[in-house]
C-alpha atoms as a PDB file:
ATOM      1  CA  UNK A   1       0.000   0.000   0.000  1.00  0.00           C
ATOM      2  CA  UNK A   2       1.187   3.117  -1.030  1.00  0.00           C
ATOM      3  CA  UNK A   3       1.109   6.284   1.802  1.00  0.00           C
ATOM      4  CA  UNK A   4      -1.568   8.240  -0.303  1.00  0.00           C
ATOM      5  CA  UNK A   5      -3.413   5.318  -0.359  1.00  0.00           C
ATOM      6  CA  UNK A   6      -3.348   4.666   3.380  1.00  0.00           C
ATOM      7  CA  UNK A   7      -4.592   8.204   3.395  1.00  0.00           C
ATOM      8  CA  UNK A   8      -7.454   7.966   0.930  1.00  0.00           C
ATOM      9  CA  UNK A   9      -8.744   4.698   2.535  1.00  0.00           C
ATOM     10  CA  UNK A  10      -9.328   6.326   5.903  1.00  0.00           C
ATOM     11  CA  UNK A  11     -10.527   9.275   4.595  1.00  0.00           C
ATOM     12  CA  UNK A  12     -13.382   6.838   2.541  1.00  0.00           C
ATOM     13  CA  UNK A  13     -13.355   5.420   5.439  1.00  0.00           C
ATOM     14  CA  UNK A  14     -14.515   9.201   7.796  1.00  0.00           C
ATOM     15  CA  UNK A  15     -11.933   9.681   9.276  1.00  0.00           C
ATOM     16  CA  UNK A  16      -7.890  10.913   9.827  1.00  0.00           C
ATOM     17  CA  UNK A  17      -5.272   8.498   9.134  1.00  0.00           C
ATOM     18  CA  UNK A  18      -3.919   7.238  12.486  1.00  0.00           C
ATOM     19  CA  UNK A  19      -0.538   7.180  12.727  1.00  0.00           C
ATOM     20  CA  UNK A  20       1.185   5.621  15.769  1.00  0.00           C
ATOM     21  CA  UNK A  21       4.810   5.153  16.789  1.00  0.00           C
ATOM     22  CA  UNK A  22       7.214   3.115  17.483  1.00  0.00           C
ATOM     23  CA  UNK A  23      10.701   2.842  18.856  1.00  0.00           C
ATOM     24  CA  UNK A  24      12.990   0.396  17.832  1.00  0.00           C
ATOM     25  CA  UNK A  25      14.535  -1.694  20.689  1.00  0.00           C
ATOM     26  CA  UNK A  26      12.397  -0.524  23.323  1.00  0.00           C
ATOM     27  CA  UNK A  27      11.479  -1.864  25.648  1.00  0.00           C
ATOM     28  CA  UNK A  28      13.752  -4.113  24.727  1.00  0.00           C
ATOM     29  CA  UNK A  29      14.280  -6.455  21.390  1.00  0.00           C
ATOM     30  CA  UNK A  30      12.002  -8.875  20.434  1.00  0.00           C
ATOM     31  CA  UNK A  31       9.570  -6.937  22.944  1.00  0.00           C
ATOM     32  CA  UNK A  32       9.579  -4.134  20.757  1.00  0.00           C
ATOM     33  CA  UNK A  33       7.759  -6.118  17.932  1.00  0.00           C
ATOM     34  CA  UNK A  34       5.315  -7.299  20.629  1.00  0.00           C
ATOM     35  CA  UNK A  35       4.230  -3.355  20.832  1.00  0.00           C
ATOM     36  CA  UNK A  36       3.939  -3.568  16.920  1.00  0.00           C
ATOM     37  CA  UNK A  37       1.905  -6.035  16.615  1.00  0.00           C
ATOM     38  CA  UNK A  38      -0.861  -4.254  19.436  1.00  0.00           C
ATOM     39  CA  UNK A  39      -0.254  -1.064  17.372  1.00  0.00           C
ATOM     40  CA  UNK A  40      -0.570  -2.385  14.054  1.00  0.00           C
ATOM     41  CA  UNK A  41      -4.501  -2.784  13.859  1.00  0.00           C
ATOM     42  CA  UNK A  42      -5.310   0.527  14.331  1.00  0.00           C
ATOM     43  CA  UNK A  43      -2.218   2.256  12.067  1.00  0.00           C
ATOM     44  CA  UNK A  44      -3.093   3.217   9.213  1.00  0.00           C
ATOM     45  CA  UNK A  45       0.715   3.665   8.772  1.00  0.00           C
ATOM     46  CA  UNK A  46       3.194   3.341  11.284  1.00  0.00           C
ATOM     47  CA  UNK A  47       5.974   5.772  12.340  1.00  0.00           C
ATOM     48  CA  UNK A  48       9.419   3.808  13.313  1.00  0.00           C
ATOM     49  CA  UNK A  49      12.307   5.720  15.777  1.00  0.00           C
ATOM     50  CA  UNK A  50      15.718   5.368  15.484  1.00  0.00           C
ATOM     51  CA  UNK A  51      17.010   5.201  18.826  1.00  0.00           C
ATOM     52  CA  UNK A  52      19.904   8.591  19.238  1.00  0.00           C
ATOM     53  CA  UNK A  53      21.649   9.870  21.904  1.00  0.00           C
ATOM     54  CA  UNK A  54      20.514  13.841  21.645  1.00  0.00           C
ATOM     55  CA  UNK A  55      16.643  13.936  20.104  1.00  0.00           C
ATOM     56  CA  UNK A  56      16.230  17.560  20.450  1.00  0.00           C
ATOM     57  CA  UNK A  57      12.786  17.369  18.822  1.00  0.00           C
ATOM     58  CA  UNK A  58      11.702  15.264  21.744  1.00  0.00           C
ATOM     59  CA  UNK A  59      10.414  15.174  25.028  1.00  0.00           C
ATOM     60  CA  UNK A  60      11.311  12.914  28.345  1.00  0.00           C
ATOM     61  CA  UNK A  61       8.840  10.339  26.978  1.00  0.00           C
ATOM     62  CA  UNK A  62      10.813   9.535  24.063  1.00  0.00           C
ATOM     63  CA  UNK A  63      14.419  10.564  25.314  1.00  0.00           C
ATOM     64  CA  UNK A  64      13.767   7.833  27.815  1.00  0.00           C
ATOM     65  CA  UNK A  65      12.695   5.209  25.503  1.00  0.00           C
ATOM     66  CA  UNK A  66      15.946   5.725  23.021  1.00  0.00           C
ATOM     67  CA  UNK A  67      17.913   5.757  26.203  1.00  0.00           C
ATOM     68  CA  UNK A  68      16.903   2.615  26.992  1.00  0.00           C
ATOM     69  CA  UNK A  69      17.320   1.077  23.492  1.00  0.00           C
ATOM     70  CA  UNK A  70      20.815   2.397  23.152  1.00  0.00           C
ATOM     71  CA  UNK A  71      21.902   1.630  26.477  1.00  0.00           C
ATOM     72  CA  UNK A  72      21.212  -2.520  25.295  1.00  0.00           C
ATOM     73  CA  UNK A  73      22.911  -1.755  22.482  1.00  0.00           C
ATOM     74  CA  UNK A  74      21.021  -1.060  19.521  1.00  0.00           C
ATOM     75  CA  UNK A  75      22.636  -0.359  16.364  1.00  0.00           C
ATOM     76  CA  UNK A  76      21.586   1.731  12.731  1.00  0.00           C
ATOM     77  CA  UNK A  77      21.958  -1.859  11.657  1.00  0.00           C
ATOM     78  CA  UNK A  78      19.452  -3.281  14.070  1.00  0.00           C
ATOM     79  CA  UNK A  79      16.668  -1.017  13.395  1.00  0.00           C
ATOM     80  CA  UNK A  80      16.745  -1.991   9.361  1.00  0.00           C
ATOM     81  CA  UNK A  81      16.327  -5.896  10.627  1.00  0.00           C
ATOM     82  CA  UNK A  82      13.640  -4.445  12.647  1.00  0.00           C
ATOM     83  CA  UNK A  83      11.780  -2.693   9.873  1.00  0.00           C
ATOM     84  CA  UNK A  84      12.496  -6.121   8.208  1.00  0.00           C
ATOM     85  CA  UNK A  85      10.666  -7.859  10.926  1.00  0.00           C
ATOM     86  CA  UNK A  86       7.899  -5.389  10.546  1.00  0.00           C
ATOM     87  CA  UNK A  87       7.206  -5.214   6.853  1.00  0.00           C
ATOM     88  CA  UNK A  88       6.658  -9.086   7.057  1.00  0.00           C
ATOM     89  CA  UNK A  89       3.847  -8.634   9.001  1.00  0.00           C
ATOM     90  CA  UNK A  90       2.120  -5.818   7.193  1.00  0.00           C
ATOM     91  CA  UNK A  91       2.188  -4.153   4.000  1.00  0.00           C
ATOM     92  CA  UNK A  92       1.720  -0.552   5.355  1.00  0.00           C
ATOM     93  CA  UNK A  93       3.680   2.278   4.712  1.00  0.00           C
ATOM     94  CA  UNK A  94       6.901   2.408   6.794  1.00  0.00           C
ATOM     95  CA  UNK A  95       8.486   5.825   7.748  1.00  0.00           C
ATOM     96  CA  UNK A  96      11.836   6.202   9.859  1.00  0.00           C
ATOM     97  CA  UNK A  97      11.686   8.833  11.753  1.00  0.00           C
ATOM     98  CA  UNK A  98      15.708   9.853  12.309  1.00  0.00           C
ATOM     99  CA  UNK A  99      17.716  12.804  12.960  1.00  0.00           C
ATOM    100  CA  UNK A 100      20.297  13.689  10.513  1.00  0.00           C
ATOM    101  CA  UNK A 101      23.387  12.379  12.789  1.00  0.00           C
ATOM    102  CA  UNK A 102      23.397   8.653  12.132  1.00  0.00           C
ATOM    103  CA  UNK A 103      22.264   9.099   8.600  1.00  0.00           C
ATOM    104  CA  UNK A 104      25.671  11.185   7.983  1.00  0.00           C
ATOM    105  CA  UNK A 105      27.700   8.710  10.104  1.00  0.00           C
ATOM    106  CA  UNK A 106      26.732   5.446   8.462  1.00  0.00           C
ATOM    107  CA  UNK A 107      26.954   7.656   4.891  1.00  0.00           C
ATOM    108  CA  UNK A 108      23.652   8.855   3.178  1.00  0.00           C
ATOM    109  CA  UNK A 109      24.070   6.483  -0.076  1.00  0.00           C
ATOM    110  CA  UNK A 110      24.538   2.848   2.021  1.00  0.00           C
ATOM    111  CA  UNK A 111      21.472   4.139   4.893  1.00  0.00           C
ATOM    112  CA  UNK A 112      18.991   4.783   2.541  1.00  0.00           C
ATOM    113  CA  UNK A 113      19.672   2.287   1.022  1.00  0.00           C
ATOM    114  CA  UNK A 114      19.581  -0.080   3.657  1.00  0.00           C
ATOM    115  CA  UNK A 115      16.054   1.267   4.617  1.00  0.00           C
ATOM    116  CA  UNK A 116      14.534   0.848   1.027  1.00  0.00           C
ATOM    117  CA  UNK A 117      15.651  -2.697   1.280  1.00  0.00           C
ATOM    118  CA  UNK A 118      14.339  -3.386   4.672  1.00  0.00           C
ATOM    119  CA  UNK A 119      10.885  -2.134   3.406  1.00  0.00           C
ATOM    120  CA  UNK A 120      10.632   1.417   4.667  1.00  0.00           C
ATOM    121  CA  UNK A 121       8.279   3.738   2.771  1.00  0.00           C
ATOM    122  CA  UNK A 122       9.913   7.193   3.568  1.00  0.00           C
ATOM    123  CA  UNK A 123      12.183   9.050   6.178  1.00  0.00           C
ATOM    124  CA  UNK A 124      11.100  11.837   8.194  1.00  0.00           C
ATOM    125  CA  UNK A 125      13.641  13.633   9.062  1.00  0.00           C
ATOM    126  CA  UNK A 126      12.840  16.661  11.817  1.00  0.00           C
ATOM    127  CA  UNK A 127      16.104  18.037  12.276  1.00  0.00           C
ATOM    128  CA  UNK A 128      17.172  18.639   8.352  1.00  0.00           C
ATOM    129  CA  UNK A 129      15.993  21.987   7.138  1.00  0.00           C
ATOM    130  CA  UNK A 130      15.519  20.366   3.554  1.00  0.00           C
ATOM    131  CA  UNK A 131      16.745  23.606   1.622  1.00  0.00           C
ATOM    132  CA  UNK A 132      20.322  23.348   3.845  1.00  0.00           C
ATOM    133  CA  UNK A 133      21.027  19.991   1.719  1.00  0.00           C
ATOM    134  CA  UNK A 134      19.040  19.846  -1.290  1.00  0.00           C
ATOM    135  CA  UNK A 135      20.992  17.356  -3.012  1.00  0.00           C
ATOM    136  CA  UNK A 136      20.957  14.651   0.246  1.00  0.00           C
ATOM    137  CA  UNK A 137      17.288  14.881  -0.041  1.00  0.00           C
ATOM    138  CA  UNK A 138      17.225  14.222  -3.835  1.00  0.00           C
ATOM    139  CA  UNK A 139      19.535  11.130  -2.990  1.00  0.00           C
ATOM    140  CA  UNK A 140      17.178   9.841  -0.260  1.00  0.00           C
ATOM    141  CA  UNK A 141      13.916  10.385  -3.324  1.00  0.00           C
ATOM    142  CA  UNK A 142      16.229   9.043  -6.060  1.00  0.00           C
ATOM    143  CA  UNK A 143      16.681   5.332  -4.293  1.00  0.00           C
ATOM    144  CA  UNK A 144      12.638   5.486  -3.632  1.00  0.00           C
ATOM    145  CA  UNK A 145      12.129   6.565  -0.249  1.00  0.00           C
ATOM    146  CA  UNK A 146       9.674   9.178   0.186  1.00  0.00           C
ATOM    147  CA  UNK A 147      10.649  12.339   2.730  1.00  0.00           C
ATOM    148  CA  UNK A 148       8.504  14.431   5.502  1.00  0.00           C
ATOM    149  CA  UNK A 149       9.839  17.358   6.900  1.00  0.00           C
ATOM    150  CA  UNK A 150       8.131  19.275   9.859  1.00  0.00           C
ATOM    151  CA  UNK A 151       6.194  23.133   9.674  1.00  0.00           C
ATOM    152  CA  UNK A 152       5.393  24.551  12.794  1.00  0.00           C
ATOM    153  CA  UNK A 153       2.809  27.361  14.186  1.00  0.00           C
ATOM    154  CA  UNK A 154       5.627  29.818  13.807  1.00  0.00           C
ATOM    155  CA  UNK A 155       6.333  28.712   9.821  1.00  0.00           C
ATOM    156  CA  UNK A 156       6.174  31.874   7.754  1.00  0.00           C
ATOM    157  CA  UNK A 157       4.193  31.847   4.612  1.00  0.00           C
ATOM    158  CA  UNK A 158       7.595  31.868   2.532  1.00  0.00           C
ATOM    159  CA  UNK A 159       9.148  28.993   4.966  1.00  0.00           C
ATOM    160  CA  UNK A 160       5.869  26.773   4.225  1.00  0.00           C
ATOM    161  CA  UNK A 161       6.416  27.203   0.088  1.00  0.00           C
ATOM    162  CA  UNK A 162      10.109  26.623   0.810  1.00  0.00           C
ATOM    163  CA  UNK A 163       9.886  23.252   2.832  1.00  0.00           C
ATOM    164  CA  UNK A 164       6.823  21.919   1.513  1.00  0.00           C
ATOM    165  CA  UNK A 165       7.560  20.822  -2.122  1.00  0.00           C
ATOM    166  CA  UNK A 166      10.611  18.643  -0.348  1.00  0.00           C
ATOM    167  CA  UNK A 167       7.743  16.612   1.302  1.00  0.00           C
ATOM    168  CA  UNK A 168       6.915  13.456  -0.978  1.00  0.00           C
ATOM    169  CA  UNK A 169       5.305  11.519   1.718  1.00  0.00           C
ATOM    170  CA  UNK A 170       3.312  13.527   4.006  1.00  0.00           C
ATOM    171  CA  UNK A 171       3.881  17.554   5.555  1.00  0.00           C
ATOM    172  CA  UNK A 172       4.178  16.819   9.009  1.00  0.00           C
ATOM    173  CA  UNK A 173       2.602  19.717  11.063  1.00  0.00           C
ATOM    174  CA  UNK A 174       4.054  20.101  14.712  1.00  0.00           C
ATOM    175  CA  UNK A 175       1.033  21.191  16.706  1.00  0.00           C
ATOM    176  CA  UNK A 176       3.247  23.416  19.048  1.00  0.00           C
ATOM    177  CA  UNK A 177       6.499  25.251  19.162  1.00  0.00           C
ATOM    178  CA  UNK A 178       7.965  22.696  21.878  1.00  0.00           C
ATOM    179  CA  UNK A 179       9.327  19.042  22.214  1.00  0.00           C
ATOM    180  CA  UNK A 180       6.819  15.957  21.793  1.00  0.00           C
ATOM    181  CA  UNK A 181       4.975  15.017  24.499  1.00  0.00           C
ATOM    182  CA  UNK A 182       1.037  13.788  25.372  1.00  0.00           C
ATOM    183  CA  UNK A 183      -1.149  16.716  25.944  1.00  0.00           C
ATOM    184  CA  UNK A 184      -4.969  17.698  26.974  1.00  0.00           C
ATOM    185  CA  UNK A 185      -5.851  20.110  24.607  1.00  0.00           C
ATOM    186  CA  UNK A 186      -3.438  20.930  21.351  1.00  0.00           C
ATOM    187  CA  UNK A 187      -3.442  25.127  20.728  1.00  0.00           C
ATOM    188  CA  UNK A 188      -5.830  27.088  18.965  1.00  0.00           C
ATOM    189  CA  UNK A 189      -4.451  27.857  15.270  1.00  0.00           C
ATOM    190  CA  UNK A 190      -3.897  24.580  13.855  1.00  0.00           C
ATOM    191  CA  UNK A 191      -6.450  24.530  11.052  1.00  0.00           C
ATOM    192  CA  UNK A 192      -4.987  27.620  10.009  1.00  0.00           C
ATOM    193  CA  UNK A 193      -1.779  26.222   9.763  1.00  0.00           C
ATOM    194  CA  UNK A 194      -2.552  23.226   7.662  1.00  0.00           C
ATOM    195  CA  UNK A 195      -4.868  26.087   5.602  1.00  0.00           C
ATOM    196  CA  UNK A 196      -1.518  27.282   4.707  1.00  0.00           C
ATOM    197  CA  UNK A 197       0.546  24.228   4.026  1.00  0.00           C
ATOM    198  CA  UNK A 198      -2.594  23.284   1.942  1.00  0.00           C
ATOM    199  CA  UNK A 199      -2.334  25.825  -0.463  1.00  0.00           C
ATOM    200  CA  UNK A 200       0.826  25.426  -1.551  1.00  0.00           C
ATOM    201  CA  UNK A 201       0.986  21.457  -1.594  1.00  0.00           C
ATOM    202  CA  UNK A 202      -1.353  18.178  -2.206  1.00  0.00           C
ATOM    203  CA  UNK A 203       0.581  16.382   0.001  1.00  0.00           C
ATOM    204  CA  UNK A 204      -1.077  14.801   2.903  1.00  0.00           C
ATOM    205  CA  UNK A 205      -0.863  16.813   6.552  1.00  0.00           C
ATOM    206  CA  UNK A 206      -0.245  15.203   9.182  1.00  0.00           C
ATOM    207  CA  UNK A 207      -0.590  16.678  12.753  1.00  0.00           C
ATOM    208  CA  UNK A 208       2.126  15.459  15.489  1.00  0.00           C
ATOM    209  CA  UNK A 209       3.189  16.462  18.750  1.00  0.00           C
ATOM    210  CA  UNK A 210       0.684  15.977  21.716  1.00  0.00           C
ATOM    211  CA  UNK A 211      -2.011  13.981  20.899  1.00  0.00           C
ATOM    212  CA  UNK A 212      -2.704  11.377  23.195  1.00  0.00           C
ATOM    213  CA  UNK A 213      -6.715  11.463  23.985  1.00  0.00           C
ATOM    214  CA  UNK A 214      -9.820  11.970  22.285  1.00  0.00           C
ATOM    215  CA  UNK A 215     -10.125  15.144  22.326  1.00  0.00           C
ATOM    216  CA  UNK A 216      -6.677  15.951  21.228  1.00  0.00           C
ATOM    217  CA  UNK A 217      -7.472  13.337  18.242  1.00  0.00           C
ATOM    218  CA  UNK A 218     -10.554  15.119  17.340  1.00  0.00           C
ATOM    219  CA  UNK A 219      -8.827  18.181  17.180  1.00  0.00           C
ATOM    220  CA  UNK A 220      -6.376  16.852  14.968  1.00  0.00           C
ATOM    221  CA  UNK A 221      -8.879  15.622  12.419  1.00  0.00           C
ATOM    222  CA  UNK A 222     -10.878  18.106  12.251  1.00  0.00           C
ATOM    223  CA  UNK A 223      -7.546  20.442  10.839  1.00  0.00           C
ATOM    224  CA  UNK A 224      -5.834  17.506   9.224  1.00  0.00           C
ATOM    225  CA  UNK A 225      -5.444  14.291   7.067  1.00  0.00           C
ATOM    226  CA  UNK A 226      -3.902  12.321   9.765  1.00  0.00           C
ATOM    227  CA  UNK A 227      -2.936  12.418  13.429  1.00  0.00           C
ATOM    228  CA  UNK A 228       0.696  10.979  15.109  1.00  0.00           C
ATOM    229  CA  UNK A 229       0.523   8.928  18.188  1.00  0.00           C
ATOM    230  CA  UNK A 230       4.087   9.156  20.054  1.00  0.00           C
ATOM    231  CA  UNK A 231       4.435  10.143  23.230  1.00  0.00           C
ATOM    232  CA  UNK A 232       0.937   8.627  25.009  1.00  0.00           C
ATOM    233  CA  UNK A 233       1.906   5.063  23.617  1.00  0.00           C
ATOM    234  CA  UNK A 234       5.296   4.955  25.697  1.00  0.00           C
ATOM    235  CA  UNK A 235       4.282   5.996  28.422  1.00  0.00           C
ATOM    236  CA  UNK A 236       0.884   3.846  28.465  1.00  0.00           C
ATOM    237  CA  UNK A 237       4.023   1.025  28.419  1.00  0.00           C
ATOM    238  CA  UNK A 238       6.011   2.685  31.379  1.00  0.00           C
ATOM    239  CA  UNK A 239       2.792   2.600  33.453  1.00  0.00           C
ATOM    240  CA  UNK A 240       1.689  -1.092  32.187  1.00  0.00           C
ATOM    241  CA  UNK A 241      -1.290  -0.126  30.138  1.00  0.00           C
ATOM    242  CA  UNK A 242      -2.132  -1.771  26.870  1.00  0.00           C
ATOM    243  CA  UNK A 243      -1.587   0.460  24.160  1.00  0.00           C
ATOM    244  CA  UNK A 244      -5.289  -0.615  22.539  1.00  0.00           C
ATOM    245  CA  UNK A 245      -6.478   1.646  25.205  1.00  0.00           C
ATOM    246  CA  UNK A 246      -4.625   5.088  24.047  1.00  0.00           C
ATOM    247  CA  UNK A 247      -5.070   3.549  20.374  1.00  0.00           C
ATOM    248  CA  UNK A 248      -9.110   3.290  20.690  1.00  0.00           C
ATOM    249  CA  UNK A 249      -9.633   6.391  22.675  1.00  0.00           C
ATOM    250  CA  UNK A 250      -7.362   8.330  19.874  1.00  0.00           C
ATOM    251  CA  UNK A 251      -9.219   6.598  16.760  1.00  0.00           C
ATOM    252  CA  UNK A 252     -12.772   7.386  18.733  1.00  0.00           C
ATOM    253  CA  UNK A 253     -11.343  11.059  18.124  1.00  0.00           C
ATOM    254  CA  UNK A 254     -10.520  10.850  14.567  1.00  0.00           C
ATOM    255  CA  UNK A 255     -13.755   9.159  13.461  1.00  0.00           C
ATOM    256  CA  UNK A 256     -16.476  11.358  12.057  1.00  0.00           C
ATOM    257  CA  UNK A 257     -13.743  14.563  12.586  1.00  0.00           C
ATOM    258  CA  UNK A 258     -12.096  14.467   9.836  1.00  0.00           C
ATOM    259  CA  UNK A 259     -11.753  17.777   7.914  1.00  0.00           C
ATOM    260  CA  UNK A 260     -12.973  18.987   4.421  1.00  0.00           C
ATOM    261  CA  UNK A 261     -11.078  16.410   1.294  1.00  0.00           C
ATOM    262  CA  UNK A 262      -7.970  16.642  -0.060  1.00  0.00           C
END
């Protein structure tokens, strides 16, 4: 399935794509697939982490989780026999999301290439302003993987019709100008921001960055094509929840939401 497709389907289907995520080696290998298979029923497509040592995109939630996959020793080469594992079970679209550190240090060429391979759809890559390195993101498109960058709130109208035509897959919109992390309510603004990122692209929008309940979800839908799921999932883990419980309450939202076609 391709990711507009995943899109389209649960739009026919009423509703924003849900998009949940997952980090590789935590809680711990082999367990980690164990959370993909609970998540997997409910994704429409599924978000993968790379565990790194300094995620300045994100919160304690997540900085936790890839300290805990590093610390048992997981490896760039790991993750791609995770994705492996993970695109046997599912024909859903695959993104990595990574930071632009271990792409440079294993060398651009051999890791996307090692992702295609594996079965990864796209990258998203939060810390790359895609203008900075035009010709890195062409290489990334040019062995078939498809690449999200992030707008935020604070995105001027120029930024937007700079970053946006670099985004293949899907435009992901951060909801805040902050670090990931579950929230109540998401700000006020957001359908105004995807407005914008709408008008200059037919990309997919996807919102990220605090949604962890229903009404955060519904939010989300009702601005967007599609909603992340991050931050709430881990820590449903740390406090020995099932992550069908965040997943149902967060699709609840996204049902009969969803915003105006496109």
């Amino acid at each position: 399935m391709t990711t507009r497709e995943a899109f389209a389907q649960a739009r026919a289907q009423g509703r924003a794509a849900l998009i949940p995520y997952v980090m590789a080696g935590y809680p711990s290998r082999g367990a980690d697939l164990e959370l993909v298979k609970q998540v997997l029923p409910y994704a429409d497509l599924l978000e993968v982490g790379l565990p790194y040592s300094d995620p300045l995109g994100d919160g304690p939630v997540i900085q936790r989780a890839s300290e805990q996959a590093l610390q048992q020793g997981i490896r760039v080469a790991d993750v791609a026999a995770f994705v492996q594992e993970i695109r046997a079970l599912t024909d859903k679209p695959l993104f990595l999301m990574t930071y632009l550190n271990p792409v440079l240090a294993v060398g651009p060429e051999r890791f996307f290439s090692m992702f295609k391979e594996a079965g990864v759809n796209g990258l998203i890559l939060p810390d790359l302003p895609p203008d900075e390195d035009p010709g890195l993101v062409a290489l990334a498109q040019g062995v078939g993987l498809e690449t999200t960058f992030l707008l935020a709130p604070t995105s001027t109208e120029a930024r937007i019709r700079t970053v946006a035509p670099y985004c293949t897959g899907f435009v992901y919109a951060v909801s805040v100008t902050g670090v990931t992390g579950a929230r109540d309510r998401l700000p006020e603004g957001l359908p105004e921001l995807v407005g914008r990122i709408r008008r200059v692209t037919q990309a997919p929008v996807a919102i990220g960055f605090g949604i962890s309940n229903r009404t955060t979800a519904q939010q989300a839908a009702q601005a967007a094509d599609g909603a992340v799921v991050a931050s709430a999932l881990i820590r449903a883990h740390e406090e020995g929840r099932g992550l069908a419980e965040v997943l149902r309450e967060v699709r609840a939202g996204l049902e009969g939401a969803a915003g105006p076609v496109h």
